[in-house]
Protein backbone atom coordinates (compact mmCIF):
# COMPACT_ATOMS: atom_id res chain seq x y z
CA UNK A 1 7.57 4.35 13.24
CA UNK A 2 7.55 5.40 9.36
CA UNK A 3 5.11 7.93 8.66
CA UNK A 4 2.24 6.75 5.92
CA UNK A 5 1.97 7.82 2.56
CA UNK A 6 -0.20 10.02 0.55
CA UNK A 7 -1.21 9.29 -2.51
CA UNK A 8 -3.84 10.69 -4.47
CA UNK A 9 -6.95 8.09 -5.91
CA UNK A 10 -9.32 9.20 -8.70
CA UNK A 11 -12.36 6.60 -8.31
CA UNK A 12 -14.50 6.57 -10.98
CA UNK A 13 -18.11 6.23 -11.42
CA UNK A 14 -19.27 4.69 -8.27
CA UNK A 15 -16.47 3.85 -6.76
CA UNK A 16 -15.64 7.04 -5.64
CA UNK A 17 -18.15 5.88 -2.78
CA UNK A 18 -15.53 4.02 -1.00
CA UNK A 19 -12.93 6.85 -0.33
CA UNK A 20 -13.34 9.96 2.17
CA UNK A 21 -13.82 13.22 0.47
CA UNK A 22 -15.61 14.93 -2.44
CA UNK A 23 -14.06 15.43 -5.71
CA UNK A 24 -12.78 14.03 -8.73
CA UNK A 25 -9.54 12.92 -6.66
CA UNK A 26 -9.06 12.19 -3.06
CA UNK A 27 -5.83 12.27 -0.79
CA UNK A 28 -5.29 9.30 1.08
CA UNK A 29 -2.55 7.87 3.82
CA UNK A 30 -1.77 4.38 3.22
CA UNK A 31 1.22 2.63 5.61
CA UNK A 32 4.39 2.57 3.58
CA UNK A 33 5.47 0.12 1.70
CA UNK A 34 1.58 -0.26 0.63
CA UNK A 35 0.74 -1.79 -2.95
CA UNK A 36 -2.24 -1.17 -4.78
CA UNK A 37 -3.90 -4.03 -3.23
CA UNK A 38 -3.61 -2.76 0.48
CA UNK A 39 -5.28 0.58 -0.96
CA UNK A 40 -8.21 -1.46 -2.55
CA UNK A 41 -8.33 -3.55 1.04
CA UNK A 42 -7.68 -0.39 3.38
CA UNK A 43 -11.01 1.26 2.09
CA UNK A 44 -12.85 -1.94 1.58
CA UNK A 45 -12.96 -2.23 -2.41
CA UNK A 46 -11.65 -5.65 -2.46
CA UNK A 47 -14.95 -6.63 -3.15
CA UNK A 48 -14.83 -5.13 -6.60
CA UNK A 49 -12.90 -8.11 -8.21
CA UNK A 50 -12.92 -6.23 -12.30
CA UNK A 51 -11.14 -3.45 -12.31
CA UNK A 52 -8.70 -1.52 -14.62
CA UNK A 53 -5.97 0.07 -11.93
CA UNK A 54 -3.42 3.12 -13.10
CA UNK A 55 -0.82 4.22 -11.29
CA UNK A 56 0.76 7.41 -12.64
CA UNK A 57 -1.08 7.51 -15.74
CA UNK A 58 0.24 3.71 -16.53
CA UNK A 59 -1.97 0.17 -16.76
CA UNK A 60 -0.98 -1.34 -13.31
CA UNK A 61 -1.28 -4.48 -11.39
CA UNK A 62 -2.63 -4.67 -7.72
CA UNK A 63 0.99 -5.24 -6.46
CA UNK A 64 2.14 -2.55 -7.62
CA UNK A 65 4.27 -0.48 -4.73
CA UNK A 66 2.84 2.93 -3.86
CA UNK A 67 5.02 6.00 -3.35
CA UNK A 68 3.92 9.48 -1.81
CA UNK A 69 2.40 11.63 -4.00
CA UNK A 70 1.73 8.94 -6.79
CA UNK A 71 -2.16 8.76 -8.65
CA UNK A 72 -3.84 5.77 -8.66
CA UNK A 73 -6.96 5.40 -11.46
CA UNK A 74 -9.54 2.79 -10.43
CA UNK A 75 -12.42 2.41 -13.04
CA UNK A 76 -14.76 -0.61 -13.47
CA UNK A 77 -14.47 -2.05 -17.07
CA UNK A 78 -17.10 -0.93 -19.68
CA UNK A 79 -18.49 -3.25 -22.20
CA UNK A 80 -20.79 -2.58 -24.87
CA UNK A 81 -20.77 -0.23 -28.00
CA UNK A 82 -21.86 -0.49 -31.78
């Protein structure tokens, strides 16, 4: 059996609800060979169909393959301004 990854997920605003843990990032396992999109599934943010993913400090896509010790960034999109 392959061990799972950890990776490290910085949720912000509100989302932050939906991962274990208090801080600005929180270490989670995911089973290897996870993408972005078995993340947002494994701790129920599916539901959250806008948002702007990083991985590593890059734009990413929900497929994108996870690696231990990688950073994922999920944010909601803002709107608005002058």
């Amino acid at each position: 059996m392959t061990p799972p990854l950890r990776v490290r997920v910085r949720p912000y605003a509100d989302l932050a609800r939906y991962f274990p843990g208090t801080g600005a990032v929180r270490e989670v396992d995911v089973p290897a060979g996870a993408t972005i999109q078995d993340l947002l599934e494994r701790y129920g943010v599916d539901a959250e169909p806008r948002l702007t993913l990083g991985l590593n400090g890059e734009l990413a896509q929900r497929d994108a393959a996870l690696a231990a010790g990688d950073v994922v960034d999920i944010l909601v999109p803002m709107s608005g301004g002058a």
